[in-house]
Protein backbone atom coordinates (compact mmCIF):
# COMPACT_ATOMS: atom_id res chain seq x y z
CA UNK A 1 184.76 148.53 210.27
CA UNK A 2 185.57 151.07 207.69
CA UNK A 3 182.62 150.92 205.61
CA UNK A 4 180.48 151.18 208.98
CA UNK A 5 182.54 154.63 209.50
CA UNK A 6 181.76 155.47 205.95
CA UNK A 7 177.76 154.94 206.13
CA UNK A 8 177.72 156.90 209.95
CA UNK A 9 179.48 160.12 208.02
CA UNK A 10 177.38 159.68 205.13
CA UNK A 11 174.32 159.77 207.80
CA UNK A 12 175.59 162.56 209.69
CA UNK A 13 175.87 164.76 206.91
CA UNK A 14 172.11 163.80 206.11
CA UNK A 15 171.30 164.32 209.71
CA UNK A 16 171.78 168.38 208.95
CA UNK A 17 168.91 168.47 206.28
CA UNK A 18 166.62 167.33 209.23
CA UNK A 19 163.19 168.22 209.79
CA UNK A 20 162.41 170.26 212.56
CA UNK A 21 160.80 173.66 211.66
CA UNK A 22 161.49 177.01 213.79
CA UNK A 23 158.70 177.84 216.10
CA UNK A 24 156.84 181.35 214.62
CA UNK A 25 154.27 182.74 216.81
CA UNK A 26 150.34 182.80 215.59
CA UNK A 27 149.13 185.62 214.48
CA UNK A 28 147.15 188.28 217.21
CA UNK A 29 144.97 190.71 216.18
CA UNK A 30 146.43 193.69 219.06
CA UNK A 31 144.25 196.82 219.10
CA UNK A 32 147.18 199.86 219.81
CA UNK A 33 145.89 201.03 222.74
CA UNK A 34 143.15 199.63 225.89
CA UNK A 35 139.68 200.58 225.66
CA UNK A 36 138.85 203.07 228.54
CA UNK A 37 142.75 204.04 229.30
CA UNK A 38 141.60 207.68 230.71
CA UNK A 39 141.87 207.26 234.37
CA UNK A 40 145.42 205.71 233.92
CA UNK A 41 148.63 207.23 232.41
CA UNK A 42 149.73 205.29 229.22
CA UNK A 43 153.00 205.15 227.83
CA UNK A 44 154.87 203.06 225.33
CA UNK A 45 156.47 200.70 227.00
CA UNK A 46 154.64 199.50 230.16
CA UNK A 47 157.86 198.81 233.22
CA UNK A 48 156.45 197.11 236.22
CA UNK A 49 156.84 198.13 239.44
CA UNK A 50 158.41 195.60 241.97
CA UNK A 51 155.74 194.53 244.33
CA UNK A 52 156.88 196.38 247.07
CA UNK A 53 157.11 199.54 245.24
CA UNK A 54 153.57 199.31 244.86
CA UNK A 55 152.46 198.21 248.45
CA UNK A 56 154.08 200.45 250.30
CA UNK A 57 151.77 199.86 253.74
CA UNK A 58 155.14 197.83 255.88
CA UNK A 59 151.61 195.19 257.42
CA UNK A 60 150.75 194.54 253.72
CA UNK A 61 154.70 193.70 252.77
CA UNK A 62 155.22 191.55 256.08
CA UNK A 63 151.97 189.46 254.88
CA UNK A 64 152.91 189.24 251.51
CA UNK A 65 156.36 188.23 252.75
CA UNK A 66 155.22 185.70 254.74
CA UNK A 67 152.60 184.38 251.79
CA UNK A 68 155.34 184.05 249.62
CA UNK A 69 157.84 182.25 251.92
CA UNK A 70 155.21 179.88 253.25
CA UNK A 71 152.17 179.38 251.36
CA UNK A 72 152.18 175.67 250.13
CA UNK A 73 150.65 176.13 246.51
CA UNK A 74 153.91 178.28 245.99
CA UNK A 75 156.08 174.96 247.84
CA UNK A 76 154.32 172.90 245.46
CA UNK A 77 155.46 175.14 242.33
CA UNK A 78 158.62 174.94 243.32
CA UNK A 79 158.63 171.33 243.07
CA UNK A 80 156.97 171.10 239.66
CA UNK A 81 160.35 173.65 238.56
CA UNK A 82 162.86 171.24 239.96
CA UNK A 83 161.17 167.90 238.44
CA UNK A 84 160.89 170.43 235.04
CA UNK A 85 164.92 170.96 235.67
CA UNK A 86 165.39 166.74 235.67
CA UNK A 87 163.73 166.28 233.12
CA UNK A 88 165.73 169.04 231.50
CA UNK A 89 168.98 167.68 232.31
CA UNK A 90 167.83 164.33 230.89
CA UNK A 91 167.26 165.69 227.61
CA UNK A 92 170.78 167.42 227.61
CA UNK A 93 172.09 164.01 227.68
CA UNK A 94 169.95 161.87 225.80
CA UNK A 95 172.53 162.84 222.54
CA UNK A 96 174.76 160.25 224.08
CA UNK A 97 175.01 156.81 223.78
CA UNK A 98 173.40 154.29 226.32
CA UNK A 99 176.59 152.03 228.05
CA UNK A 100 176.03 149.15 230.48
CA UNK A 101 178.79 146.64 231.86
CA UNK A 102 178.34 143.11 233.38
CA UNK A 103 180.22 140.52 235.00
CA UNK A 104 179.09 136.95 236.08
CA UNK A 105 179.70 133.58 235.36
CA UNK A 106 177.40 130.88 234.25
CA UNK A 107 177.38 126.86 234.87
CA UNK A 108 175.52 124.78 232.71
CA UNK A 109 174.72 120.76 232.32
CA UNK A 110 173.61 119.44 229.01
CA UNK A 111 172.07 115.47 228.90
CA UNK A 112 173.58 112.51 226.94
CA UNK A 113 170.31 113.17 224.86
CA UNK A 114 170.57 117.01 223.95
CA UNK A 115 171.62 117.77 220.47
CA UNK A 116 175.60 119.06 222.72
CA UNK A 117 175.59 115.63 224.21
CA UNK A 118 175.22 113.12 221.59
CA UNK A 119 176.30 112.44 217.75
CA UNK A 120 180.15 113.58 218.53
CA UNK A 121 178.88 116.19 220.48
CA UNK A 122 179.06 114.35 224.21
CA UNK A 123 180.93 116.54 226.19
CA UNK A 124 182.56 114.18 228.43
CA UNK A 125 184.62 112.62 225.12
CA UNK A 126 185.00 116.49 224.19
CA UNK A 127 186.10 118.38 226.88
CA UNK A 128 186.07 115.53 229.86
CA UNK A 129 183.06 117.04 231.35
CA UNK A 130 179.31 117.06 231.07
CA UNK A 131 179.09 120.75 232.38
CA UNK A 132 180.21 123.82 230.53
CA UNK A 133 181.60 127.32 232.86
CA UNK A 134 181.51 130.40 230.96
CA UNK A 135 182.92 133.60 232.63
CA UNK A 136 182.31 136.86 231.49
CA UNK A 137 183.37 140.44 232.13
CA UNK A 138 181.58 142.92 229.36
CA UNK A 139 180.40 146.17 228.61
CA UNK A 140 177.76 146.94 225.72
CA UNK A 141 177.39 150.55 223.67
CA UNK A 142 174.01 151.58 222.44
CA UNK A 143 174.02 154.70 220.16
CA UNK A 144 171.18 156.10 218.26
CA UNK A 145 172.28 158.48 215.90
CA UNK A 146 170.23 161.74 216.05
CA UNK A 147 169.10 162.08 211.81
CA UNK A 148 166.02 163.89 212.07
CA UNK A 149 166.32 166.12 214.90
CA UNK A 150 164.31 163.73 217.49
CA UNK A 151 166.59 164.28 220.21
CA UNK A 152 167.36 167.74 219.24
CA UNK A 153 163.40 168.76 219.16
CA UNK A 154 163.22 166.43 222.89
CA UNK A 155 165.28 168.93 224.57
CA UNK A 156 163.44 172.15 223.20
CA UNK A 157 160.35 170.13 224.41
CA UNK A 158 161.87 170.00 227.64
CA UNK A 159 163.47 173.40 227.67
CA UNK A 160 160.25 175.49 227.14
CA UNK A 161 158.12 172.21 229.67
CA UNK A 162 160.75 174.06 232.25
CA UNK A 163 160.52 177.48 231.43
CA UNK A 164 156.95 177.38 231.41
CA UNK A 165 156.79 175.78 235.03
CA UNK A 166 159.13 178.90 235.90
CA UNK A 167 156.07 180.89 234.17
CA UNK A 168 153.82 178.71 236.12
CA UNK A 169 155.53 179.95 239.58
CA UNK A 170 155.10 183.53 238.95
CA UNK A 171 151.46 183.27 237.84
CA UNK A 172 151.22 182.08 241.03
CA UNK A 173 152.80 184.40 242.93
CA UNK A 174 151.20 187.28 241.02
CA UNK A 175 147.94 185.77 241.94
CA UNK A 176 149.06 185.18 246.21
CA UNK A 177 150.12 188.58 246.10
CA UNK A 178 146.97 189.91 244.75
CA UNK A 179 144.58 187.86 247.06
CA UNK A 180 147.01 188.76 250.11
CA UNK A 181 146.41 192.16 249.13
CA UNK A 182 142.75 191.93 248.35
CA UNK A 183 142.32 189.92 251.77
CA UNK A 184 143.79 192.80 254.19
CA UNK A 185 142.55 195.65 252.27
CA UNK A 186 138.77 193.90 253.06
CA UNK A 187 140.14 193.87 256.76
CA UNK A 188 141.02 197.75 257.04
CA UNK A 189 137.45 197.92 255.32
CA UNK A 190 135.85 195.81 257.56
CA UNK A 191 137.88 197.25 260.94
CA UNK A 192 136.83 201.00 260.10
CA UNK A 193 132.96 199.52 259.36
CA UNK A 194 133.46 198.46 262.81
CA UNK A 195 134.25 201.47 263.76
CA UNK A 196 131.89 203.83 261.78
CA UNK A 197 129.26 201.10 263.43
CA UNK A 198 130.09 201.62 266.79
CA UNK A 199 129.93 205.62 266.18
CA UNK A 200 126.85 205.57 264.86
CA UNK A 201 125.39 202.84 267.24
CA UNK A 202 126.35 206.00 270.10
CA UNK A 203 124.45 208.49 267.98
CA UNK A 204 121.25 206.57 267.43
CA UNK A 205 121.68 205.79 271.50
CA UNK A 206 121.79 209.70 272.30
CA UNK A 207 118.69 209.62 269.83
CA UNK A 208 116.65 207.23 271.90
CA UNK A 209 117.53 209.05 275.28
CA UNK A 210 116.34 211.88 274.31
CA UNK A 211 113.16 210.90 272.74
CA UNK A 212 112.82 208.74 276.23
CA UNK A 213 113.09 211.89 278.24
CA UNK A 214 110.64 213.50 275.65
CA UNK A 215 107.97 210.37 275.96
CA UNK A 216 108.36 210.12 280.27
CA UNK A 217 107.58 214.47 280.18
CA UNK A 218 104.77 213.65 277.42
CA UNK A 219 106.49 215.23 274.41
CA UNK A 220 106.88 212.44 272.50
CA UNK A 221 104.39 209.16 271.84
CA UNK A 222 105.22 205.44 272.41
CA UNK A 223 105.63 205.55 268.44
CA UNK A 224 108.62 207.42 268.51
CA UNK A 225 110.33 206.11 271.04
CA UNK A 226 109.88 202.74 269.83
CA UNK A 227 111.13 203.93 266.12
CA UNK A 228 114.23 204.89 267.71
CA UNK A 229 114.95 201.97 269.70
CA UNK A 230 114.21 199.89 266.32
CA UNK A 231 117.09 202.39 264.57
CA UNK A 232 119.37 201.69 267.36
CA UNK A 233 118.65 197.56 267.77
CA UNK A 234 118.94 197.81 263.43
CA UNK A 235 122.41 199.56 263.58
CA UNK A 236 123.13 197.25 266.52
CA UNK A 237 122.67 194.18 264.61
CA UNK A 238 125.02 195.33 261.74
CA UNK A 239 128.17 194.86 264.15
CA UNK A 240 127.69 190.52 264.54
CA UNK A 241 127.74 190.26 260.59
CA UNK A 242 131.05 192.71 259.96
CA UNK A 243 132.84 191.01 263.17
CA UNK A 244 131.69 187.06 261.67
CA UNK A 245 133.11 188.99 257.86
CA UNK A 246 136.01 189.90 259.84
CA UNK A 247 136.94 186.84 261.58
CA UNK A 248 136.34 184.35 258.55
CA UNK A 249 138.34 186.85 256.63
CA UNK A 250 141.36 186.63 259.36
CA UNK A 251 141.17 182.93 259.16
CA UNK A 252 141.91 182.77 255.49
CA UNK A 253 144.31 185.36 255.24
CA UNK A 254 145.91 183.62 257.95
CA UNK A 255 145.77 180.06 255.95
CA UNK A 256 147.05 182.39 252.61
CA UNK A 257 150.61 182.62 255.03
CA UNK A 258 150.38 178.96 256.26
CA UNK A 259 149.43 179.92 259.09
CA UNK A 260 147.07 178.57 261.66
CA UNK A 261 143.84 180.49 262.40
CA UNK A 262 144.61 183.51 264.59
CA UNK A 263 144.43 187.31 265.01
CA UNK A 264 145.81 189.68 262.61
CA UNK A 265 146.81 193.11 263.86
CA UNK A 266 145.88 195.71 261.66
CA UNK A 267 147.47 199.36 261.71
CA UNK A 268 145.27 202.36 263.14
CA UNK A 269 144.42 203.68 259.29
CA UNK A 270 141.91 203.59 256.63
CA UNK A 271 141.29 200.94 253.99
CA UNK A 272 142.91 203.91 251.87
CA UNK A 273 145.42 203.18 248.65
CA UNK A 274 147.28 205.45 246.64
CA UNK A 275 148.47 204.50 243.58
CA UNK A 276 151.85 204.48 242.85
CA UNK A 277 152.41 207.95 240.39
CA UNK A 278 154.46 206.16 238.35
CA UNK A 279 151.80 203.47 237.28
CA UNK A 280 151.17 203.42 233.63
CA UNK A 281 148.93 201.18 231.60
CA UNK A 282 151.08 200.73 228.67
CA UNK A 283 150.12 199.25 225.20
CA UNK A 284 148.47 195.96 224.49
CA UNK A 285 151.20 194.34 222.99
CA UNK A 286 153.54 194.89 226.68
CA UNK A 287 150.80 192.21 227.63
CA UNK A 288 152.87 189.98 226.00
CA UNK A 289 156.32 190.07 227.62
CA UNK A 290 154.56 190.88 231.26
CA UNK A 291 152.37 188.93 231.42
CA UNK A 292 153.77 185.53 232.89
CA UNK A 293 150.47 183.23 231.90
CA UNK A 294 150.57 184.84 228.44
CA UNK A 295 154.60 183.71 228.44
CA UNK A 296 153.65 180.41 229.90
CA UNK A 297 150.81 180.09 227.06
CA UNK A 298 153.54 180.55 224.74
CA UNK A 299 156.16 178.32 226.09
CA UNK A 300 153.39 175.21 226.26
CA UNK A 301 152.95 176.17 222.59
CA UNK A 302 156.68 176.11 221.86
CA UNK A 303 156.97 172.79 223.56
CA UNK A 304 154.13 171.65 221.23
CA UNK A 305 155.86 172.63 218.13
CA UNK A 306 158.84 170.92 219.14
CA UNK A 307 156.80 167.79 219.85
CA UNK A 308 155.54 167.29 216.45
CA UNK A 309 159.13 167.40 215.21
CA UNK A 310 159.99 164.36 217.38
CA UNK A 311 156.38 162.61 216.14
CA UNK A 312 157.54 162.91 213.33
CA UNK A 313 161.59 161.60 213.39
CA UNK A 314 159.14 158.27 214.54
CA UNK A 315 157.72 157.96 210.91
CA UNK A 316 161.73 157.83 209.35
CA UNK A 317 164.27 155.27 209.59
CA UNK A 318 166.23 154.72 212.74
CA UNK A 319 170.36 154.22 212.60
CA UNK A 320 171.71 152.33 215.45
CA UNK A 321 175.13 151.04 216.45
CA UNK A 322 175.91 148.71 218.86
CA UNK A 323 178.96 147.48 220.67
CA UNK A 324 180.22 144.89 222.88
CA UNK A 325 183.19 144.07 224.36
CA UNK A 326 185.42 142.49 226.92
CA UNK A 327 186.71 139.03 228.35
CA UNK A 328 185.13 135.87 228.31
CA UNK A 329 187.15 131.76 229.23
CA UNK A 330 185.14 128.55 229.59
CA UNK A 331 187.92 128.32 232.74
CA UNK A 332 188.11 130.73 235.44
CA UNK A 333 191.48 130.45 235.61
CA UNK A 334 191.72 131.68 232.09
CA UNK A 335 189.59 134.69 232.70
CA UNK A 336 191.88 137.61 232.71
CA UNK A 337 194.45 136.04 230.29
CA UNK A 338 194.70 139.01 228.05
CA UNK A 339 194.52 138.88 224.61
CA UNK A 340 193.46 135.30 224.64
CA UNK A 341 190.31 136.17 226.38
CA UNK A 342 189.66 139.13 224.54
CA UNK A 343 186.38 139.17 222.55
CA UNK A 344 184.13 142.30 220.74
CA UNK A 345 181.41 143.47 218.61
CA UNK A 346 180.33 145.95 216.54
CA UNK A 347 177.48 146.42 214.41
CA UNK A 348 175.41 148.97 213.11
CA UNK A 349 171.41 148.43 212.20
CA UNK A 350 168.69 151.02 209.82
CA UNK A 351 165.33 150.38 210.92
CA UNK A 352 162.23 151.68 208.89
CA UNK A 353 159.07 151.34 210.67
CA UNK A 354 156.14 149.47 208.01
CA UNK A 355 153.39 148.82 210.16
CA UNK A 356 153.09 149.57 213.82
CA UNK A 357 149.49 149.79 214.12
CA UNK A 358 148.93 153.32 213.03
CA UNK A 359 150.51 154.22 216.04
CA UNK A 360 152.95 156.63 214.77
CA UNK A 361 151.18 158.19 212.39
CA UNK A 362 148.12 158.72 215.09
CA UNK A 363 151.09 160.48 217.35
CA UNK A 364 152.25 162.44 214.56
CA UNK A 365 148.91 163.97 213.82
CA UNK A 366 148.16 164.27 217.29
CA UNK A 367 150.77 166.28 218.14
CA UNK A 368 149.77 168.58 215.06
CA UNK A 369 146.20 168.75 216.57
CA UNK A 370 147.50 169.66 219.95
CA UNK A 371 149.90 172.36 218.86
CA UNK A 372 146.74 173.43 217.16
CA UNK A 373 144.82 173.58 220.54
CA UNK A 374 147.69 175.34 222.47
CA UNK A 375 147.78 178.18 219.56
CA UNK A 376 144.08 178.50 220.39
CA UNK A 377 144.64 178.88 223.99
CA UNK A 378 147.63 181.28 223.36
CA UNK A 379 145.22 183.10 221.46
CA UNK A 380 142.59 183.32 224.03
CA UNK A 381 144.45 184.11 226.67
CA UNK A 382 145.86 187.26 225.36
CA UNK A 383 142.88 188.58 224.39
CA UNK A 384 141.41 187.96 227.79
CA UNK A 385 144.53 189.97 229.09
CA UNK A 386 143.68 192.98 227.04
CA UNK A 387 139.77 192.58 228.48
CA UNK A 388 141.02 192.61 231.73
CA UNK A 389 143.32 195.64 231.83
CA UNK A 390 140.69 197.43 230.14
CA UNK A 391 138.13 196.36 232.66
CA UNK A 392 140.09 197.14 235.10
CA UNK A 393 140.57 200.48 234.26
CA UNK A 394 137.34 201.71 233.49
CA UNK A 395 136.65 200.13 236.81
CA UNK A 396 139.37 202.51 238.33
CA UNK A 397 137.49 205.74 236.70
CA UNK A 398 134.28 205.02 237.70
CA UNK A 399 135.13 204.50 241.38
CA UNK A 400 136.77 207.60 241.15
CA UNK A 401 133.60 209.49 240.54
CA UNK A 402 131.46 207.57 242.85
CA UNK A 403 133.86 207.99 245.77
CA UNK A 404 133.94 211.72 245.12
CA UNK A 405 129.71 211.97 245.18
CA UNK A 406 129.59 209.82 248.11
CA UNK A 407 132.20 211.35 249.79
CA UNK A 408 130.67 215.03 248.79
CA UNK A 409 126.93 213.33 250.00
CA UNK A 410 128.41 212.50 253.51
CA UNK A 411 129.59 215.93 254.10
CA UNK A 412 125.98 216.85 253.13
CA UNK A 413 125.20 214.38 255.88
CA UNK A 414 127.37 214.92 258.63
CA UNK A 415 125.89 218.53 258.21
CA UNK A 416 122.74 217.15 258.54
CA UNK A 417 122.72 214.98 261.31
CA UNK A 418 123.84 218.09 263.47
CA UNK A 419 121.16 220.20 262.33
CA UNK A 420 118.70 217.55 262.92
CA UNK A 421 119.75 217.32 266.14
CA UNK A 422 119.04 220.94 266.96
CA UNK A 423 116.23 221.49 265.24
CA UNK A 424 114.55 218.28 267.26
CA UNK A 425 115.76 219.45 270.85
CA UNK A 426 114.19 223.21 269.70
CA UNK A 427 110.89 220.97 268.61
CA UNK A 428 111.66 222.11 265.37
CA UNK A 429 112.14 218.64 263.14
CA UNK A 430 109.95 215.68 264.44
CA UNK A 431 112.03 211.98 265.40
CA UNK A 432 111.37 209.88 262.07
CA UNK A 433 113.32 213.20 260.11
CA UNK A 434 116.18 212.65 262.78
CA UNK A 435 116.00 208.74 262.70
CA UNK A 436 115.87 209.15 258.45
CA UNK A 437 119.20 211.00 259.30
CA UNK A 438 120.84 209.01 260.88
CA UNK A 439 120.10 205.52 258.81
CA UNK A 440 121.01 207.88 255.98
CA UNK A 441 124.18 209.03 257.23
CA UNK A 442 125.07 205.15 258.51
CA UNK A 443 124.53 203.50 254.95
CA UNK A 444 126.06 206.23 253.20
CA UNK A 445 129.72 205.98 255.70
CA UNK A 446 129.55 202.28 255.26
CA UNK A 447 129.21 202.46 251.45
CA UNK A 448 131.94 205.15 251.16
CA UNK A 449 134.06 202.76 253.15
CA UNK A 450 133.14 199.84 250.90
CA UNK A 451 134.00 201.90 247.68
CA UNK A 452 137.63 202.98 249.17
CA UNK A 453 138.27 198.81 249.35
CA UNK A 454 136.75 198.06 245.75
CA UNK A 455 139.04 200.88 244.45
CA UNK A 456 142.02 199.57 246.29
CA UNK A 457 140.76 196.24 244.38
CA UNK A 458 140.64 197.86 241.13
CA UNK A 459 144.13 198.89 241.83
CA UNK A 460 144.81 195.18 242.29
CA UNK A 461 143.56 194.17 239.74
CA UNK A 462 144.59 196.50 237.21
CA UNK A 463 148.03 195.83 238.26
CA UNK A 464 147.75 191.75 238.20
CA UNK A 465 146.05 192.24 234.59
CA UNK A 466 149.29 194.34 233.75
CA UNK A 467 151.77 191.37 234.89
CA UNK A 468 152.20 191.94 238.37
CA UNK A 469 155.79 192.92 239.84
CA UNK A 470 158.51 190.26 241.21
């Protein structure tokens, strides 16, 4: 029993030379600043902005409230955390020894012929009887003494398997926020299309009762009147498409919440956004703290270096000890008779695996490989993080510039379409310069309302490729 004591402390003092590396991060080649960062602010250190501070509109936050709180890829997250967390608790515990307990007795019969029954051995001259009772109450210890880290570098495994599932969530949520937002920004967009539809649809109406009036007093020819009514049946036909864009679009913001298909009342404004003024692009190397798929990149890749240390703990010797204990009587009625009954084990066992079918040494360098392949995709991911803030914000600029011609064109427009309708009533413009007007001014209003929405997307996005807010 001593000497058993002896070799464990002689172990356990060998156990702190063990083999587990710490985890140092690859190396990343960071530019110091984004490519195209002169529509945005930049600043050193790059502080996100809850969600709400940066949707301000209350409709948007009630959505995204409701996405959050009921969408079912988010439910499903959740779940993945909290089998993470069992696992986790697990490996908190798997540094202690395996103990079982059993009770039961046993009967059994041997024959005259069995090597108990005859030569000396017959029972019945023995003990009186040809069947032997054995009743046992035990309990067994199983301990497998941690030398080379294999349990330590299973619960780092498991650690970082749980924090990146926690990663995993807000990924997720980044990405629900960003499509709820996305999704109701193309509904103000399409709602105000709608409407700039409808307006025009009245204007190109006016256009084709006048030119009738014209064309029954013999001012105009069938030509023009039937240009008109082509204008107005043209505009006419835009409305079915935006109201089908509209409705599909309802129906999967609607499934977005977990909800089933229905309505969604929108708030009398414009698919308008304004940035928050506090919004700042940062540096390239925030990316890597604020970004949560970067961070849950790098916690795969920590679990991967802590995997190799328990491939290989397989390759070296394995200390066990082992120990049993309790009562055991060939009579029942001798069971509990304490000492006399009293029986116990203990042993202690060094196992060196020779030849397991390459199987360990295939893990081992399989593990290596894959920590290999998860530095890759740490590597990859964070560069596509800096491509997509930088996209992102030249994206921001030039919409900028192309909102402020188009918006500066349909003044030119609106100008227009007025004087075109004076000049025609005074005979002074002919009805394909009015009709050319009014397509003009029609394409031009629904573009300008189309590049509000793809800024309020580049907004979006910029902010997603930032991190996103919690």
């Amino acid at each position: 029993m001593t000497k058993i004591l002896y070799y464990i402390l002689i172990l356990a003092v060998f156990s702190a030379c063990q083999i587990e590396k710490d985890y140092v991060r690859p190396t990343l080649a960071m530019p110091q600043e984004f490519r195209g960062n002169n529509a945005l602010q930049q600043s050193k250190d790059s502080t996100l902005l809850p969600w709400k501070s940066f949707f301000t509109d209350p409709a948007l936050q009630n959505i995204i409230d409701n996405v959050l709180q009921r969408n079912y890829d988010m439910k499903i997250a959740l779940n993945t955390i909290q089998i993470n967390e069992e696992y986790l608790k697990e490996s908190k515990a798997a540094w202690l020894p395996s103990v079982s307990a059993g009770i039961g007795p046993s009967r059994n019969y041997y024959s005259d012929n069995s090597l108990n029954g005859i030569n000396g051995f017959n029972l019945s001259n023995t003990i009186g009887t040809k069947r032997v009772e054995d009743y046992t109450l035990n309990s067994a210890l199983s301990w497998e003494i941690d030398i080379w880290g294999k349990v330590k570098n299973q619960k780092k495994a498991a650690l970082n398997d749980w924090l990146q599932s926690l990663e995993s969530r807000k990924v997720l949520q980044t990405r629900l926020i960003a499509s709820a937002a996305s999704s109701y920004y193309t509904l103000l967009m399409l709602d105000e299309q709608l409407a700039i539809t409808r307006k025009n649809l009245a204007l190109s109406d006016n256009t084709v009762k006048l030119i009738r009036v014209q064309f029954e007093n013999g001012e105009a020819t069938a030509l023009a009147l039937q240009q008109a009514e082509v204008q107005y049946k043209s505009t006419q036909a835009i409305i079915p498409d935006l109201e089908q864009e509209k409705f599909i679009q309802e129906n999967a913001l609607n499934v977005l919440m977990g909800h089933q298909p229905d309505p969604i009342v929108l708030p009398e404004s414009k698919a308008n956004f304004t940035a928050p003024e506090q919004l700042t692009s940062g540096v390239p190397a925030s990316l890597m703290s604020n970004r949560p798929d970067v961070r849950q990149k790098e916690f795969e890749l920590r679990a991967a270096s802590a995997r190799i240390g328990v491939a290989q703990a397989g390759l070296y010797p394995a200390l066990n000890i082992t120990a049993a204990g309790g009562l055991n009587s060939f009579q029942s009625s001798n069971w509990l008779n304490i000492p006399g009954s009293l029986f116990g084990t203990l042993a202690g066992g060094l196992t060196e695996p020779i030849f397991n079918k390459r199987k360990l040494k295939t893990a081992f360098n399989v593990s290596k490989i894959a920590y290999q392949q998860k530095a890759e995709e740490f590597r990859k991911i964070v560069l596509q993080a800096t491509k997509e803030v930088s996209d992102s914000m030249v994206k921001v600029e030039k919409l900028k510039e192309k909102i402020t011609i188009t918006t500066s064109k349909n003044e030119l427009l609106q100008t227009a379409i007025n004087n075109a309708g004076l000049l025609f009533t005074n005979g002074q413009a002919n009805y394909l310069e009015v009709i050319l007007v009014e397509q003009n001014l029609i394409e031009n209003e629904l573009n300008l309302s189309s590049l509000k929405r793809q800024e309020a997307l580049a907004y979006i996005e910029f902010y997603r490729a930032l991190g996103g807010g919690q």
